[in-house]
Every structure is written in C-alpha cells, then in structure tokens.
N, C-alpha and C. Protein backbone atom coordinates (compact mmCIF):
# COMPACT_ATOMS: atom_id res chain seq x y z
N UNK A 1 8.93 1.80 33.47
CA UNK A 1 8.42 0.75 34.32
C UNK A 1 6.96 1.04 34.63
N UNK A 2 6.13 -0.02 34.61
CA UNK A 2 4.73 0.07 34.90
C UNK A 2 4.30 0.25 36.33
N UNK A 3 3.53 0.92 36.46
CA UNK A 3 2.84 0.77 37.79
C UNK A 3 1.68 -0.30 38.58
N UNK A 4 2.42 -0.62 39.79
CA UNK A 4 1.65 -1.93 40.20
C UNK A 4 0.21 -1.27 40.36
N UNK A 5 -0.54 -2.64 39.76
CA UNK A 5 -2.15 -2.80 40.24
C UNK A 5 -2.98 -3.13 40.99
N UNK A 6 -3.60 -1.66 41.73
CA UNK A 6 -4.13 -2.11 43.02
C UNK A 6 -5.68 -2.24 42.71
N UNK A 7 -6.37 -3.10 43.44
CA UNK A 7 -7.77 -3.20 43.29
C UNK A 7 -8.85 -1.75 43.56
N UNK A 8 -9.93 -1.80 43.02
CA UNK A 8 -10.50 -0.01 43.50
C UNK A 8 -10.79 -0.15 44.85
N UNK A 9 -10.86 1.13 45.23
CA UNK A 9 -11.01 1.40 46.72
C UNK A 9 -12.36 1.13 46.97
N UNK A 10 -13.14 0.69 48.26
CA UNK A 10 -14.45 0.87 48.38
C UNK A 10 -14.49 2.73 48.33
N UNK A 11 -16.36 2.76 48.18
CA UNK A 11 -16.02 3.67 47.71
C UNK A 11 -16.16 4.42 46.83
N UNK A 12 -15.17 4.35 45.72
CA UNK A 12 -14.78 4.67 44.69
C UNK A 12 -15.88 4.73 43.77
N UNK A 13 -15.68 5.35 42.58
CA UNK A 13 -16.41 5.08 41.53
C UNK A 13 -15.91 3.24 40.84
N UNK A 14 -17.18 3.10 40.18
CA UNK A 14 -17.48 1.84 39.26
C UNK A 14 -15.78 1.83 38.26
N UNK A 15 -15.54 0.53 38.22
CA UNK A 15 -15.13 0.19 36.97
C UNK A 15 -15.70 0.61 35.67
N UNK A 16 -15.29 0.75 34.51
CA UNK A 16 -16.07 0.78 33.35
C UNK A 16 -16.21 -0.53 32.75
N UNK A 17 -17.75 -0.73 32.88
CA UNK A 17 -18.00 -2.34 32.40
C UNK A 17 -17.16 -2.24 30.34
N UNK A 18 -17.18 -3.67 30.39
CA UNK A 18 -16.03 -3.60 28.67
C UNK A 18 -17.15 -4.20 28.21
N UNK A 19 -17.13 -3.40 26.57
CA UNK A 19 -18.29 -3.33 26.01
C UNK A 19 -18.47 -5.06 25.64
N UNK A 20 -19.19 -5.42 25.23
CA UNK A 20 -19.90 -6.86 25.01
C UNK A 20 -21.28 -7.07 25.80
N UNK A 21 -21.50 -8.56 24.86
CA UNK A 21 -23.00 -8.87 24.96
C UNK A 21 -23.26 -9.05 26.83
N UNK A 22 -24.57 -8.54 27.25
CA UNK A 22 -25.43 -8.95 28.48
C UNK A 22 -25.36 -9.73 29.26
N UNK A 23 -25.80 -10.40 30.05
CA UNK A 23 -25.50 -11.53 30.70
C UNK A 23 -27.09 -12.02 29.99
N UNK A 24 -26.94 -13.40 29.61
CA UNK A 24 -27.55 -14.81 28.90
C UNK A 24 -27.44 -14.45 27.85
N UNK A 25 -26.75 -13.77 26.62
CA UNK A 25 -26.69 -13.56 25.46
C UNK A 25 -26.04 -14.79 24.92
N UNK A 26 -26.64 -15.42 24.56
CA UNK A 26 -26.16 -16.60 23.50
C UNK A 26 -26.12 -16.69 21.92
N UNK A 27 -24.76 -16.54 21.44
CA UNK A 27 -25.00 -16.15 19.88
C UNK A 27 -25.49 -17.30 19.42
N UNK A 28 -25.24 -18.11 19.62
CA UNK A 28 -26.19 -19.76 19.21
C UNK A 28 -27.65 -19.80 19.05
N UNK A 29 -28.19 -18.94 19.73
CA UNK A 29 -29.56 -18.52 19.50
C UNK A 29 -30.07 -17.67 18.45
N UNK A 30 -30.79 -17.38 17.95
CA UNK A 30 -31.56 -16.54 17.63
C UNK A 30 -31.21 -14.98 17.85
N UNK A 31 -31.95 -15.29 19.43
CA UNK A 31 -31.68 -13.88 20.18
C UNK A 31 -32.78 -12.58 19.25
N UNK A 32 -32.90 -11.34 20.69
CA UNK A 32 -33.28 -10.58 19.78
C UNK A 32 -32.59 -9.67 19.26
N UNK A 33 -33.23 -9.38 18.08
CA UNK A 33 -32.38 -8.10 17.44
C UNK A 33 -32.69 -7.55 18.43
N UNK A 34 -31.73 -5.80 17.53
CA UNK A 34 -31.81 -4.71 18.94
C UNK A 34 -33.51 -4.22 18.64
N UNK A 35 -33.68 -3.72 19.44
CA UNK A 35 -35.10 -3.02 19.58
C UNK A 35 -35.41 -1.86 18.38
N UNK A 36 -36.68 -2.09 17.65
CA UNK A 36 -36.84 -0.89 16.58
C UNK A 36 -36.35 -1.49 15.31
N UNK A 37 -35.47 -2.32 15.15
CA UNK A 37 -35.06 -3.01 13.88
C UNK A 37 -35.22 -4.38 13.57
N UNK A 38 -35.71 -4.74 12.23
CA UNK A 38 -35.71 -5.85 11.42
C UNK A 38 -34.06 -5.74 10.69
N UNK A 39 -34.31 -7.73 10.39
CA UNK A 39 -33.40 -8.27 9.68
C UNK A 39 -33.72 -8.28 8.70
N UNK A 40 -32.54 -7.79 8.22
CA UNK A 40 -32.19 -7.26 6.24
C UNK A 40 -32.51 -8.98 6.12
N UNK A 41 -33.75 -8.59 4.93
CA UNK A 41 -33.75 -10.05 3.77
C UNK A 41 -32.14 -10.78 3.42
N UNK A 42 -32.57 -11.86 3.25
CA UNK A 42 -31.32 -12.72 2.82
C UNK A 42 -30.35 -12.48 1.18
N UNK A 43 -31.90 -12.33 0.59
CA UNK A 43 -31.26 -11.58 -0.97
C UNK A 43 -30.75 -10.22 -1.07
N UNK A 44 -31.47 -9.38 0.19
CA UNK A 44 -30.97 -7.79 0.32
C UNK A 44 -29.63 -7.88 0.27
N UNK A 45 -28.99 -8.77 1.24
CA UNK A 45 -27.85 -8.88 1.79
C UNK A 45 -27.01 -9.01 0.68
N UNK A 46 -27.42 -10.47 -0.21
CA UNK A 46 -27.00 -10.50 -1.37
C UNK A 46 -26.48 -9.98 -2.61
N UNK A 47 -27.02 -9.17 -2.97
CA UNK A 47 -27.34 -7.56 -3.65
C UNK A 47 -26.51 -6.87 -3.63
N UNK A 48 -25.91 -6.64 -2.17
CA UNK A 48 -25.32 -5.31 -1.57
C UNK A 48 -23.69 -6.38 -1.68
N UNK A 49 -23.66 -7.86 -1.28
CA UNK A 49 -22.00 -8.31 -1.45
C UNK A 49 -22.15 -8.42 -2.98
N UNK A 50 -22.93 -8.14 -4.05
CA UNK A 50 -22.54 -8.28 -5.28
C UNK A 50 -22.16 -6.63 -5.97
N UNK A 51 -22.76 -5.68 -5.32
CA UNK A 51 -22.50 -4.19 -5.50
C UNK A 51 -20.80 -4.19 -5.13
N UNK A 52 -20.81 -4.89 -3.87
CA UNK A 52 -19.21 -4.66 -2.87
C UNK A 52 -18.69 -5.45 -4.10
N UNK A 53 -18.89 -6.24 -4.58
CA UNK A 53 -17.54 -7.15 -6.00
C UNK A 53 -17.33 -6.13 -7.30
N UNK A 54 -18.73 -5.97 -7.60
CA UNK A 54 -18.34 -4.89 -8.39
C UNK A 54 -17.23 -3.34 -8.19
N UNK A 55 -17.93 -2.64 -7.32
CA UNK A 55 -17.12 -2.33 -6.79
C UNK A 55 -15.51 -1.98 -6.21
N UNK A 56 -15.16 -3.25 -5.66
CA UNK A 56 -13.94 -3.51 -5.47
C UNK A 56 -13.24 -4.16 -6.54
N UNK A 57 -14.03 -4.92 -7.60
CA UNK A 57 -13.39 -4.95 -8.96
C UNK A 57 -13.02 -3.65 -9.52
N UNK A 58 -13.74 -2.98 -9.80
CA UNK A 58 -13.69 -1.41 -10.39
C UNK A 58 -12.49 -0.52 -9.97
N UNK A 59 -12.12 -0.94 -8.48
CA UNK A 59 -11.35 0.05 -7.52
C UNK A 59 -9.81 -0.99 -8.18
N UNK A 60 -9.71 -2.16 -7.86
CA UNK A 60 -8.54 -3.25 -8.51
C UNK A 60 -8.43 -2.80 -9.98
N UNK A 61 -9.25 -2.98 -10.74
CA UNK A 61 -8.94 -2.78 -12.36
C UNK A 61 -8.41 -1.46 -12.48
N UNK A 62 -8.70 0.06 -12.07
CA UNK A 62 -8.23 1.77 -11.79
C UNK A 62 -6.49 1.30 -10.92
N UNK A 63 -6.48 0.33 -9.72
CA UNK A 63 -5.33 0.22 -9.84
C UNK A 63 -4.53 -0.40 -10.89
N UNK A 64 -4.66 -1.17 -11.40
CA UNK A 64 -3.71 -2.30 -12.41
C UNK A 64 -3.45 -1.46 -12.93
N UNK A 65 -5.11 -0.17 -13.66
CA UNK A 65 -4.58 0.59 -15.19
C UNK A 65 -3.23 1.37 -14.39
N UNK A 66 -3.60 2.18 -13.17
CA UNK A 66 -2.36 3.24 -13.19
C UNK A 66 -0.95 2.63 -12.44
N UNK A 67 -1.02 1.09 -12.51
CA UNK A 67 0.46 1.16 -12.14
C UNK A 67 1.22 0.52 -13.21
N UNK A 68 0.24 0.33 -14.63
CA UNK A 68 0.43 -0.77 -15.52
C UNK A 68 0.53 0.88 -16.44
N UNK A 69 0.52 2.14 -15.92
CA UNK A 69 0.66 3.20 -17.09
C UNK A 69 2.35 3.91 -16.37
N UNK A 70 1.97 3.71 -15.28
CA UNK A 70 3.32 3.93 -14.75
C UNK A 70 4.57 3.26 -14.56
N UNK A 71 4.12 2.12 -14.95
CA UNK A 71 5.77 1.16 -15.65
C UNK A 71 5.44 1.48 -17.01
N UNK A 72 4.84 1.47 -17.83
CA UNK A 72 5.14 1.78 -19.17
C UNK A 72 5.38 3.99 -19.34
N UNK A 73 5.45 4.58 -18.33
CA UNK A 73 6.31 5.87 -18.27
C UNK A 73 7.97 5.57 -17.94
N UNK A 74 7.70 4.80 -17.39
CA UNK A 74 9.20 4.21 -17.34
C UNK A 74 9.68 3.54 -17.94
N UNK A 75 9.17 2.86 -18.90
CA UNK A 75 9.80 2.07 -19.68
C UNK A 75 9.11 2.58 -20.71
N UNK A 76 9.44 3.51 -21.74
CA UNK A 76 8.68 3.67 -23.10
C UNK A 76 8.55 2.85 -23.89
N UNK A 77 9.78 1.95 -24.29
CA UNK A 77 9.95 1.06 -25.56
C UNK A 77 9.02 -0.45 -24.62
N UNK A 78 9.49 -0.61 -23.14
CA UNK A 78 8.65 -1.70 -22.79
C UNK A 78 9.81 -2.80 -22.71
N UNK A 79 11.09 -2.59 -23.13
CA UNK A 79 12.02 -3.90 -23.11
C UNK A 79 12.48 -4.15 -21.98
N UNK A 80 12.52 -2.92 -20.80
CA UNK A 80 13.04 -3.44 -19.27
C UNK A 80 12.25 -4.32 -18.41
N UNK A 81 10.64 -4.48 -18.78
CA UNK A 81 9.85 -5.06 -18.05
C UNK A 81 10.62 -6.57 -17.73
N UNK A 82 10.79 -7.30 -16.51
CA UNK A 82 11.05 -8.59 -16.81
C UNK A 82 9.85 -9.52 -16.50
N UNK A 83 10.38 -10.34 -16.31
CA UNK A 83 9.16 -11.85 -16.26
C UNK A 83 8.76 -11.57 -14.73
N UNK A 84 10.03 -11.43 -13.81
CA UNK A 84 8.95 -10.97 -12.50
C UNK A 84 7.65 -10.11 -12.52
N UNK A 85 8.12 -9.07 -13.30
CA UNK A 85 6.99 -8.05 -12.72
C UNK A 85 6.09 -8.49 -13.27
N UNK A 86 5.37 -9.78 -14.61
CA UNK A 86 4.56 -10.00 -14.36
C UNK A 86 4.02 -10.98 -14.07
N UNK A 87 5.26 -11.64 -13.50
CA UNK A 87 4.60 -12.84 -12.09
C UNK A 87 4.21 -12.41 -11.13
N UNK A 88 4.74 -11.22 -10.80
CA UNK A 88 4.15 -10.10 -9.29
C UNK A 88 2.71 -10.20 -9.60
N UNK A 89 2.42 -9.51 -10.85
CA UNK A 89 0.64 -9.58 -11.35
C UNK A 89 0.30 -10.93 -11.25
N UNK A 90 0.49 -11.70 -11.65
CA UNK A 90 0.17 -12.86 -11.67
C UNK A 90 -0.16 -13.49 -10.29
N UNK A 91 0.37 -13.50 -9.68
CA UNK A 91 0.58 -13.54 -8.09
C UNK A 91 -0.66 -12.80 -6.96
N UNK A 92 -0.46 -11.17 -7.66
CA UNK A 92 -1.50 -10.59 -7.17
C UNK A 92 -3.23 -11.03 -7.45
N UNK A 93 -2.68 -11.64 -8.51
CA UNK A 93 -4.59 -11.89 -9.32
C UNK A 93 -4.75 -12.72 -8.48
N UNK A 94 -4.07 -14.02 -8.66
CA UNK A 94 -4.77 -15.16 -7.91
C UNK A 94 -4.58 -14.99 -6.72
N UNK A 95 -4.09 -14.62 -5.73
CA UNK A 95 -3.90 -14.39 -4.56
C UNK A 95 -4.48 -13.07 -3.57
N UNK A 96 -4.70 -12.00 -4.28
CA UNK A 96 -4.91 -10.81 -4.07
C UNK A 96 -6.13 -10.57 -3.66
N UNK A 97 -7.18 -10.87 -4.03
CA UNK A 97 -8.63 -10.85 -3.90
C UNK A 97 -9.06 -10.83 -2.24
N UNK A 98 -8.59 -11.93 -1.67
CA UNK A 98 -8.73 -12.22 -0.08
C UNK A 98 -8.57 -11.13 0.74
N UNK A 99 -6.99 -10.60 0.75
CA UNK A 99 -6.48 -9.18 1.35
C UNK A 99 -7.62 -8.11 1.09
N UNK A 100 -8.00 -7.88 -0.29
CA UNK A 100 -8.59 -6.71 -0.32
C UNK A 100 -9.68 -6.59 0.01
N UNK A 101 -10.50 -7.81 -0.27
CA UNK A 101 -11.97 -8.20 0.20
C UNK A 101 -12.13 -7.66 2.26
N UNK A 102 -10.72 -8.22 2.61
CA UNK A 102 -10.34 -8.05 3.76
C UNK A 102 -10.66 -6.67 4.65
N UNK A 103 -9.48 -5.42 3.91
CA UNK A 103 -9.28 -4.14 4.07
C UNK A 103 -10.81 -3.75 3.63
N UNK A 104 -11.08 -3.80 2.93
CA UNK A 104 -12.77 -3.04 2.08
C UNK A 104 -13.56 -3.14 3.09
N UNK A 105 -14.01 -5.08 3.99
CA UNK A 105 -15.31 -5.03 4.56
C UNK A 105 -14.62 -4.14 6.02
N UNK A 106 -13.45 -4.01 6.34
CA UNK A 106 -12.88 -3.98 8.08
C UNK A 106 -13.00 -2.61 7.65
N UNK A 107 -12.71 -1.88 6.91
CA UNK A 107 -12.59 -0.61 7.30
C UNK A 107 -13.80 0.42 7.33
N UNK A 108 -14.93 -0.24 5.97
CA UNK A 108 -15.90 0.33 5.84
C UNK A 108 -17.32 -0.11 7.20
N UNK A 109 -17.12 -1.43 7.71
CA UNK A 109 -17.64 -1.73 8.72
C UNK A 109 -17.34 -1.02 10.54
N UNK A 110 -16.01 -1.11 10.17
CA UNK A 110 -15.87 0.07 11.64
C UNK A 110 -15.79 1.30 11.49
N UNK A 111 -15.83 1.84 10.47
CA UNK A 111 -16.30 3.65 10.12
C UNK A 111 -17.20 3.88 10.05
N UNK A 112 -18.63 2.88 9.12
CA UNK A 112 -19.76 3.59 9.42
C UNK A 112 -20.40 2.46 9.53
N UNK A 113 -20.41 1.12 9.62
CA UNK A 113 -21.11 -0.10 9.80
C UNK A 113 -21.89 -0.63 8.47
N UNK A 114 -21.67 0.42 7.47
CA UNK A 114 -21.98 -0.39 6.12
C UNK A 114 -20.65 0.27 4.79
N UNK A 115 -21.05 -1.38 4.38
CA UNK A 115 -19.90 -0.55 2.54
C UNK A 115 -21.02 -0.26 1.61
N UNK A 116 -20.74 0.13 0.81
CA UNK A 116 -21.17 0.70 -0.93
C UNK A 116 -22.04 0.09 -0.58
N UNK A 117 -22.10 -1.10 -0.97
CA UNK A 117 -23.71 -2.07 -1.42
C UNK A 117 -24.93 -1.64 -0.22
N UNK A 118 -24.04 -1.62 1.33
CA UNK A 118 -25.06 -2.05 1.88
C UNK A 118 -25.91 -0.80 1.96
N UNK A 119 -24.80 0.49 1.78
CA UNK A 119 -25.75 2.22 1.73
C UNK A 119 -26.40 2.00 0.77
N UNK A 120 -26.28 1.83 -0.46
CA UNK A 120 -27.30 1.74 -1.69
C UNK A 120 -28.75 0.85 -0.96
N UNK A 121 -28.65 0.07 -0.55
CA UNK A 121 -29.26 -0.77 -0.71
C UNK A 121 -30.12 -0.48 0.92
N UNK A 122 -29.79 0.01 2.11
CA UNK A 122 -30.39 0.76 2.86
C UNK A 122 -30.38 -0.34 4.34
N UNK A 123 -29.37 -1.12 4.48
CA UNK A 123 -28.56 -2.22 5.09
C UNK A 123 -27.66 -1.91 6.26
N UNK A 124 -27.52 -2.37 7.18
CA UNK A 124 -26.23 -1.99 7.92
C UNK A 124 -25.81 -2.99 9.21
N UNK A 125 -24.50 -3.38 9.68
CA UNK A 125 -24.50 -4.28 10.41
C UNK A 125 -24.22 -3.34 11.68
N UNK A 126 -24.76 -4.26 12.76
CA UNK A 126 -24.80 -3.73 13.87
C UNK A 126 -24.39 -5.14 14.93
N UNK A 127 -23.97 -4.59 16.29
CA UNK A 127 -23.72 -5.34 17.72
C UNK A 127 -25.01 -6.32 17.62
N UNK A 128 -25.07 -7.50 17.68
CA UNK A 128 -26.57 -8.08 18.20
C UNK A 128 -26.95 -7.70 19.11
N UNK A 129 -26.09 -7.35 20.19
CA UNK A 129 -26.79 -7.59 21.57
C UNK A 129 -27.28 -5.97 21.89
N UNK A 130 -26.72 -5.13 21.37
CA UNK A 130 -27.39 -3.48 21.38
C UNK A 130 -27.68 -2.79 20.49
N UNK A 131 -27.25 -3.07 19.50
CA UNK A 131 -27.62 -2.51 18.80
C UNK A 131 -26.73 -1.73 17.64
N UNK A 132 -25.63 -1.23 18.71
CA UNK A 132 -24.76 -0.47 18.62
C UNK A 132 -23.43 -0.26 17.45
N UNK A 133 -23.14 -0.07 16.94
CA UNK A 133 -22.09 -0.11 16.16
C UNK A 133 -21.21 -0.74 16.61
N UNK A 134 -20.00 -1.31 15.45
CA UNK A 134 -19.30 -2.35 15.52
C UNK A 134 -18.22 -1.96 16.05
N UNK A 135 -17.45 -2.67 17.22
CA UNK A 135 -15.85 -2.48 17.58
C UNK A 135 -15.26 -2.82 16.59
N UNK A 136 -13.80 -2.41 16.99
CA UNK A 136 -12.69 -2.39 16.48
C UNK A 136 -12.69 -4.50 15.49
N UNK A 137 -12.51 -4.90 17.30
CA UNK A 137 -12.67 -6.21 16.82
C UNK A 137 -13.53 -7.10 16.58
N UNK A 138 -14.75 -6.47 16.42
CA UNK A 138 -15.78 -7.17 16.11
C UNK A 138 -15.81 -6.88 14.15
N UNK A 139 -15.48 -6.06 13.93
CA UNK A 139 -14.99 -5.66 12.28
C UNK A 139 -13.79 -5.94 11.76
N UNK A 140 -12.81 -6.37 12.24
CA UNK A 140 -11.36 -7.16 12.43
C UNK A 140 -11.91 -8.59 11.83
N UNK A 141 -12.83 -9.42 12.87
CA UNK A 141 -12.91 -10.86 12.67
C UNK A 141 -13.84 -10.56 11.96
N UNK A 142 -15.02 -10.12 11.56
CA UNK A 142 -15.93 -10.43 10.82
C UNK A 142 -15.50 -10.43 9.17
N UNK A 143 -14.31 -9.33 8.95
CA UNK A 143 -13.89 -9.36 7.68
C UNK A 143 -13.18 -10.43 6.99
N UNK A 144 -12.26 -10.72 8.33
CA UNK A 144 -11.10 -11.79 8.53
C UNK A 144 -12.08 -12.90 7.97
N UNK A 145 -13.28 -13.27 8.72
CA UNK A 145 -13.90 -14.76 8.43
C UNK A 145 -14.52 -14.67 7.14
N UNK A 146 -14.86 -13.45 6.73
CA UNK A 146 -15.49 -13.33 5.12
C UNK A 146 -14.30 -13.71 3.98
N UNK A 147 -13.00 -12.77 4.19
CA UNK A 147 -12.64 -12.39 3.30
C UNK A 147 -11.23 -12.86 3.31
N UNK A 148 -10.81 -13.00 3.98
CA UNK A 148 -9.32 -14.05 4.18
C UNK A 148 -9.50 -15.31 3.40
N UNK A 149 -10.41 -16.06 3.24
CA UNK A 149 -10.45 -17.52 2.45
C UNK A 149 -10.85 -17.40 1.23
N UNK A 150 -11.14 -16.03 0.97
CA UNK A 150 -10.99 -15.71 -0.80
C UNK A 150 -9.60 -15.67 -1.25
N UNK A 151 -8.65 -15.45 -0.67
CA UNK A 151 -7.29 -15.55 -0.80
C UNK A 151 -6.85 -17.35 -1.80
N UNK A 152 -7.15 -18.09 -1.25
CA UNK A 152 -7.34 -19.43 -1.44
C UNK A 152 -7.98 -19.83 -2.82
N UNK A 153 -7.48 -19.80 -4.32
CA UNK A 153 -8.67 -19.82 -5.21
C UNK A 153 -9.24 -21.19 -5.54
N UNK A 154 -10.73 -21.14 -5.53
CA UNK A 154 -11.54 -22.10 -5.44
C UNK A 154 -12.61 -22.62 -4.21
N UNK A 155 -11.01 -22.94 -3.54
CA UNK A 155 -11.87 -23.67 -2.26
C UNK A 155 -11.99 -22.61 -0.85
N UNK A 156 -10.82 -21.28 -1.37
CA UNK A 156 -11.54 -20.12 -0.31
C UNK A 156 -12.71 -20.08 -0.61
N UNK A 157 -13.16 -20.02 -1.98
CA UNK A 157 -14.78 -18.82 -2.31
C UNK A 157 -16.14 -20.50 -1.89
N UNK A 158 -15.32 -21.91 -1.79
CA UNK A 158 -16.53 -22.44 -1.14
C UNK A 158 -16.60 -22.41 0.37
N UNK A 159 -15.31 -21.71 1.12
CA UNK A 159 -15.64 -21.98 2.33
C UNK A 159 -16.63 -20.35 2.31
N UNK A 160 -16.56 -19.06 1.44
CA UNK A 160 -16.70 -18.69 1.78
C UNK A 160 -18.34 -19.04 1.85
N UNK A 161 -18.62 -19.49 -0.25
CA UNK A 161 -20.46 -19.80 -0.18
C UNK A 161 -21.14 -20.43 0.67
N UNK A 162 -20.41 -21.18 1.33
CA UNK A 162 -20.49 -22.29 2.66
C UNK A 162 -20.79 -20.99 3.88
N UNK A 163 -20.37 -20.27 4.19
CA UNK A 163 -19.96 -19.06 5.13
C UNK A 163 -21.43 -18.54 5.48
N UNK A 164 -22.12 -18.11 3.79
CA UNK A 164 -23.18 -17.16 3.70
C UNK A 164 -24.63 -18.03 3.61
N UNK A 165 -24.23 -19.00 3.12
CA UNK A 165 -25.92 -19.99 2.81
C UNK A 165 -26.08 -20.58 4.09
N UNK A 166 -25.43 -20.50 5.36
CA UNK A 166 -25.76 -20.76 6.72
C UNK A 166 -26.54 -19.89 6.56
N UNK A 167 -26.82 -18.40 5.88
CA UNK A 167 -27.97 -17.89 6.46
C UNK A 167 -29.53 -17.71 5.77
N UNK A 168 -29.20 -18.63 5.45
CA UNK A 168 -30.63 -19.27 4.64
C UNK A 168 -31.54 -20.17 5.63
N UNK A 169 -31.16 -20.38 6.37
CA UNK A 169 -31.38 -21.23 7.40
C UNK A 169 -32.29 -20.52 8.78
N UNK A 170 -33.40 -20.19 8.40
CA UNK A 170 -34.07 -19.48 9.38
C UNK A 170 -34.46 -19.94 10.47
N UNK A 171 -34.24 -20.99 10.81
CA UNK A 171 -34.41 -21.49 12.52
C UNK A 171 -33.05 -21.22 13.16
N UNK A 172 -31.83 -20.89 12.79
CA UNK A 172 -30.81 -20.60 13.99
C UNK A 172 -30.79 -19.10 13.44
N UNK A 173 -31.93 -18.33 13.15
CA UNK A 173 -31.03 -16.99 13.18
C UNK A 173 -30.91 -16.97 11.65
N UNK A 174 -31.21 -16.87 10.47
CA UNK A 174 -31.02 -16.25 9.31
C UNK A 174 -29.86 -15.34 9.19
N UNK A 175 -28.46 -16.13 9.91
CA UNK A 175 -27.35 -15.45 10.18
C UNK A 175 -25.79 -15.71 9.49
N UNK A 176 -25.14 -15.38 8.99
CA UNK A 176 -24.37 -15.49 8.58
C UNK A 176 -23.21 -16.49 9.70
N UNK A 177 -22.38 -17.31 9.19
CA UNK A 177 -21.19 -17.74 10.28
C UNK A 177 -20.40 -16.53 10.60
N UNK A 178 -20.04 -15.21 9.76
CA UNK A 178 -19.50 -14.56 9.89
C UNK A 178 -19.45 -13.58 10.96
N UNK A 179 -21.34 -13.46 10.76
CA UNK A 179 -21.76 -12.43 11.82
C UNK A 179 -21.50 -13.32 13.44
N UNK A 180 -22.51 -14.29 13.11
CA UNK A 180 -22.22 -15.36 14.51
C UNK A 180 -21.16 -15.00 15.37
N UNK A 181 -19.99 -15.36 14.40
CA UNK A 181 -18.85 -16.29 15.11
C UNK A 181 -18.13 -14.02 15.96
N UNK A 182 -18.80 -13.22 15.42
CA UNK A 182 -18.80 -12.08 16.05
C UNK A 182 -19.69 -11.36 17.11
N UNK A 183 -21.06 -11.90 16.98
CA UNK A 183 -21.95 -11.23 17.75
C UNK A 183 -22.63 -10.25 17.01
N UNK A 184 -22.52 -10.17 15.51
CA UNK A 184 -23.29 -9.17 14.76
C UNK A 184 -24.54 -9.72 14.19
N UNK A 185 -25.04 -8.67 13.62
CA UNK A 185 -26.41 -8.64 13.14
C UNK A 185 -27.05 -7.62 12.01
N UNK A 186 -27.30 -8.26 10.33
CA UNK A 186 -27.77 -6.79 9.88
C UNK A 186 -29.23 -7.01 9.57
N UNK A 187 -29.16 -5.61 9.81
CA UNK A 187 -30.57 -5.26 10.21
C UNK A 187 -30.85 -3.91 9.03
N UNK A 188 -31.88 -3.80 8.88
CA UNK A 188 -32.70 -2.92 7.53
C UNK A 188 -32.45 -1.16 8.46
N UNK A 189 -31.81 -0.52 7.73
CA UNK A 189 -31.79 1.17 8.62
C UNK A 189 -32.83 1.52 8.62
C-alpha cells in the first residue's frame, strides 16, 4: 500500500523542479539555441541520416546472412524450410524498416545524443531550451516521429520526406517536425 501525500513543510527544502523548457519557451519559435552552439547545416544533417541507412542496412543484411546460415545448419538439404518462414522474411522486409529505424535513432540518441552519421560527421542533438542532453522521452518521441512511419511502405517514407524538408524552411527554425514536436535541436559539436 502506498503512502498518502502530504504537501512540503514550510521550511523545508525545494521541490526538485522536472526537467523541461523555461518559462516563455515556445517551440513554435525559433528560439535560441543553447549558448556557444550553431545549427548543424541542413545537408550536414542529411549526410549523417544517409550514413544512419547505410549503416542500419549493413547491420539488417549481417542479420538476414546469419539467420538465413542458421536455418540452412538446420536444414542441410533445405527441404524443411516452409512457405512461412519465407513469408516471415517477406513480412519483415516490407514492414521491418520502421521498428528498426525506431530502436537505432532512441537508443543511440539517449546514450550519447548522436548515431554513426551524426559522430562522423561532427553533429549532435541536444534539449533546445539548455542545451543539455536528451531525456528518456524526449528520444522515445523523437524516434517514434522519425521512424515509426517508415514501417508504412511508400506513404510512411513521404510522411517521413514531408517530416525533414520542414527544415528547409528557415524562418520557423530550420527545424525538423521531429525535433519540434520534442523540444530538440542539432547543433554542430
């Protein structure tokens, strides 16, 4: 059973304020970056999600080979395979892309705030409003809004081109919907 909640005592020490943007932080704006840093070029950015495809192609194709060597250890002659297992593949191709695009940007964004492309390339996303590295759920949704509608083939990858050429658009912020709709910002290390 939980314990009832009493308000702090006068007194007392402070609450711990919960991390998020300032008071007048409006992601609709512009806004400033954090202090000391510029915004990564629009093609930089570019660059570094075409490194991340490569990439995560490279990491998908190393899986297929070793689970496509490990049903054929099990099956030497190859006659047990049935038609499921490669509708499972089938399934995974067209469908699969979204999930992983998913796991790749969320995990590499809340561990160190950049993937592959964006270290090569000398990139990294950060909090708009401090600067600071990304929460939990600020790398949750930002992946979610990138990489979930690649799942979808066709008209995921236009919501996604739709997603990124918002940030071509240098009067609201040269910002991604992705970053927006989070409160992020990348900025040049």
């Amino acid at each position: 059973m939980s314990q009832p909640w009493y308000p702090p005592q006068p007194g007392g020490p402070p609450p711990y304020p919960a991390p998020g943007p300032g008071p007048g932080y409006d992601p609709r704006q512009r806004g400033p970056i954090p202090e000391g840093r510029t915004r990564a070029p629009f093609g930089t950015r570019i660059a570094a999600r075409l490194i991340d495809g490569f990439v995560l192609a490279a990491v998908s194709f190393v899986f297929f080979v070793l689970v496509s060597m490990l049903a054929s250890i099990d099956n030497p002659n190859g006659s047990d395979l049935t038609p499921e297992y490669f509708e499972a593949w089938a399934w995974l191709f067209m469908f699969g892309w979204g999930p992983s695009q998913f796991f790749y940007d969320w995990l590499f964004h809340v561990g160190r705030g950049r993937t592959i492309g964006k270290m090569m390339l000398g990139i990294q996303v950060v909090r708009a409003y401090d600067g600071g590295g990304l929460t939990q759920g600020q790398a949750v949704g930002r992946a979610a809004i990138f990489g979930l509608p690649q799942s979808l083939p066709c008209f995921g990858h236009l919501i996604t081109l739709v997603d990124c050429l918002v940030a071509l658009d240098g009067g609201k912020g040269g910002t991604a919907l992705h970053d927006k709709a989070v409160a992020t910002v990348v900025v040049v290390r």
